[in-house]
Protein backbone atom coordinates (compact mmCIF):
# COMPACT_ATOMS: atom_id res chain seq x y z
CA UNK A 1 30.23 -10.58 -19.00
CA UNK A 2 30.07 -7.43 -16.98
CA UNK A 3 32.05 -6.39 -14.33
CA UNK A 4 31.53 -3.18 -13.38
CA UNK A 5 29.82 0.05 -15.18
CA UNK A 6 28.27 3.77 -14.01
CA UNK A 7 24.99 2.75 -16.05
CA UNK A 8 23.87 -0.48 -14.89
CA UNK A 9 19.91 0.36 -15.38
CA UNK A 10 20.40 0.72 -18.98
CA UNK A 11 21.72 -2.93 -19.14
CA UNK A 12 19.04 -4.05 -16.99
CA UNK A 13 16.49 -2.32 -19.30
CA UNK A 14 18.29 -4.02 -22.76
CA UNK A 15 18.56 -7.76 -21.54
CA UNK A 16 15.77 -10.16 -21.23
CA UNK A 17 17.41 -11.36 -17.81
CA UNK A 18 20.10 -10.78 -15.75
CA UNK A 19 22.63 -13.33 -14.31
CA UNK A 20 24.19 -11.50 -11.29
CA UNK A 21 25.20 -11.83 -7.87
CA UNK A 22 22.31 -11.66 -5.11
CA UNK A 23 23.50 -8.12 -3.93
CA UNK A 24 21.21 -5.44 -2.51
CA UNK A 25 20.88 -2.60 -5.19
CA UNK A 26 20.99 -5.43 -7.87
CA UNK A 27 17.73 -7.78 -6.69
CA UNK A 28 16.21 -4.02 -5.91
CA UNK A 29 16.96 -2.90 -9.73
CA UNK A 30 15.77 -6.12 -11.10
CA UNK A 31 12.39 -5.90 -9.08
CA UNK A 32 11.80 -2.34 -9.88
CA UNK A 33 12.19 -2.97 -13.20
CA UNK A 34 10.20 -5.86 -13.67
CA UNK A 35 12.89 -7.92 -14.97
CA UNK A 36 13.48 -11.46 -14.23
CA UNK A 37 16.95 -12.49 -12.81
CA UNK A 38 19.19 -15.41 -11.87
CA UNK A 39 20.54 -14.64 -8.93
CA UNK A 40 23.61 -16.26 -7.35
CA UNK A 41 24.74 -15.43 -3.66
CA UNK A 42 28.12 -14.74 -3.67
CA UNK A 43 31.00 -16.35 -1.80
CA UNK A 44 31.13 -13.24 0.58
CA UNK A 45 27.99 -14.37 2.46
CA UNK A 46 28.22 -12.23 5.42
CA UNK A 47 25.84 -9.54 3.59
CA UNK A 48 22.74 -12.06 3.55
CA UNK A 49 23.16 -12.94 -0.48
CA UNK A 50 21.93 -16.49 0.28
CA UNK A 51 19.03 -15.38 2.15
CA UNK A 52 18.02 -12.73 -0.36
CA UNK A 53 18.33 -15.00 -3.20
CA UNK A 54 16.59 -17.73 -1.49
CA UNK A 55 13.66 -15.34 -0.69
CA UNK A 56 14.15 -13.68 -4.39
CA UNK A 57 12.89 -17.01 -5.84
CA UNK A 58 10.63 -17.99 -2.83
CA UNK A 59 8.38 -15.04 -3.85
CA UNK A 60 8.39 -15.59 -7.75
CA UNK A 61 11.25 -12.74 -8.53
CA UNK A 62 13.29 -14.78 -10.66
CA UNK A 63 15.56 -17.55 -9.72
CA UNK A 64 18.19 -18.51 -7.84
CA UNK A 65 21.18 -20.66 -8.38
CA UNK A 66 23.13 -21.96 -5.56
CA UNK A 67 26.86 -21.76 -6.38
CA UNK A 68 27.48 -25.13 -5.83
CA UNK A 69 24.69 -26.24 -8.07
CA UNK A 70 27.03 -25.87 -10.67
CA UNK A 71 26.75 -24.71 -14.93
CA UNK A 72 23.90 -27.22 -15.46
CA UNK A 73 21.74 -25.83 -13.00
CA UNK A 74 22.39 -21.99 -14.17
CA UNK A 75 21.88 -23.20 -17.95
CA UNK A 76 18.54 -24.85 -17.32
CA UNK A 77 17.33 -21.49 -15.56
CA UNK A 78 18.29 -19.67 -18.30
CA UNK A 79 16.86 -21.79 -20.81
CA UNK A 80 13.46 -21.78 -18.82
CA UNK A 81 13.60 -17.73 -19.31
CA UNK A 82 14.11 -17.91 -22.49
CA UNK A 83 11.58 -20.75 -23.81
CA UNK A 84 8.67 -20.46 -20.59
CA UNK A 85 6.94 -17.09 -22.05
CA UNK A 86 4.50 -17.40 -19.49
CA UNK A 87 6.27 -17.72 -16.50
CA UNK A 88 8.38 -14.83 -18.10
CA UNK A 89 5.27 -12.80 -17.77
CA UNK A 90 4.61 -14.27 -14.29
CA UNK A 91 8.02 -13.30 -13.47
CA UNK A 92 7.17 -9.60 -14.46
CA UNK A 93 3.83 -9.55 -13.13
CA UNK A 94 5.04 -10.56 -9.86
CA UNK A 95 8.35 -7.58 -9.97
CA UNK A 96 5.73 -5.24 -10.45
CA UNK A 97 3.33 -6.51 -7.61
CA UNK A 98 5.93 -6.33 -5.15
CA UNK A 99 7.58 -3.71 -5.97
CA UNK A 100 3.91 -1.19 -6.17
CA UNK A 101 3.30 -2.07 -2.68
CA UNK A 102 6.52 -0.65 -1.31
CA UNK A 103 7.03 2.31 -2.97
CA UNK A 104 6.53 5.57 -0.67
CA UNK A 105 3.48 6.89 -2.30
CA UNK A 106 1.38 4.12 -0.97
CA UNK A 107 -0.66 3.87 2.56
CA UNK A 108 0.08 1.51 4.81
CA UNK A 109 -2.90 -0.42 3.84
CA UNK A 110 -2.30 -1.37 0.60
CA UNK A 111 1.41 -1.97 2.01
CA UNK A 112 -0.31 -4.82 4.20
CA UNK A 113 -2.08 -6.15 1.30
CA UNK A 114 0.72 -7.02 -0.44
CA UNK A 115 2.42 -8.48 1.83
CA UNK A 116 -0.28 -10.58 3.34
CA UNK A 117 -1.64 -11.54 -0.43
């Protein structure tokens, strides 16, 4: 377990998933680097983490795991990263979808296409 470090994309980058909670730079850092994640909104939910986790997994992103679903919930995510190869790839696919049509290079028509597609 990690609590804290000044390199947190080079963790990212070595795991096959992340476990973490739902905040902001985190689901961003996941998405933009194509790498599936469990996400779990924190107790502090004033900053949205149950929204953005709910949405995380609503849009193919990776998963989330409501805290009071408890272990067995979180364990059979994790197992269905590990064993599901092709919704691992899905998982990607989809990081890398969302994530092309909001970075600043693009128009705002291809910006509309992802988002309406």
């Amino acid at each position: 377990m990690l609590e804290s470090t000044n390199n947190m994309q080079s963790y990212i980058d070595e795991s096959k998933f992340v476990i973490s909670e739902a905040g902001y730079f985190t689901t961003h850092e996941l998405i933009s680097r194509s790498k599936p994640g469990i996400l779990i909104p924190g107790e502090r939910r004033i900053d949205n983490q149950e929204l953005r986790a709910i949405k995380y997994e609503e849009n193919g992103l990776g998963f989330c795991v409501m805290p009071e679903e408890g272990l067995d919930s979180l364990v059979a995510r994790s197992l269905e990263l590990f064993t599901n190869t092709k919704q691992y790839e899905q998982i990607q696919s989809n990081c890398e979808r969302y994530y092309t049509c909001f970075e600043p290079t693009n128009n705002i028509e291809n910006l509309l296409r992802g988002i309406i597609s």
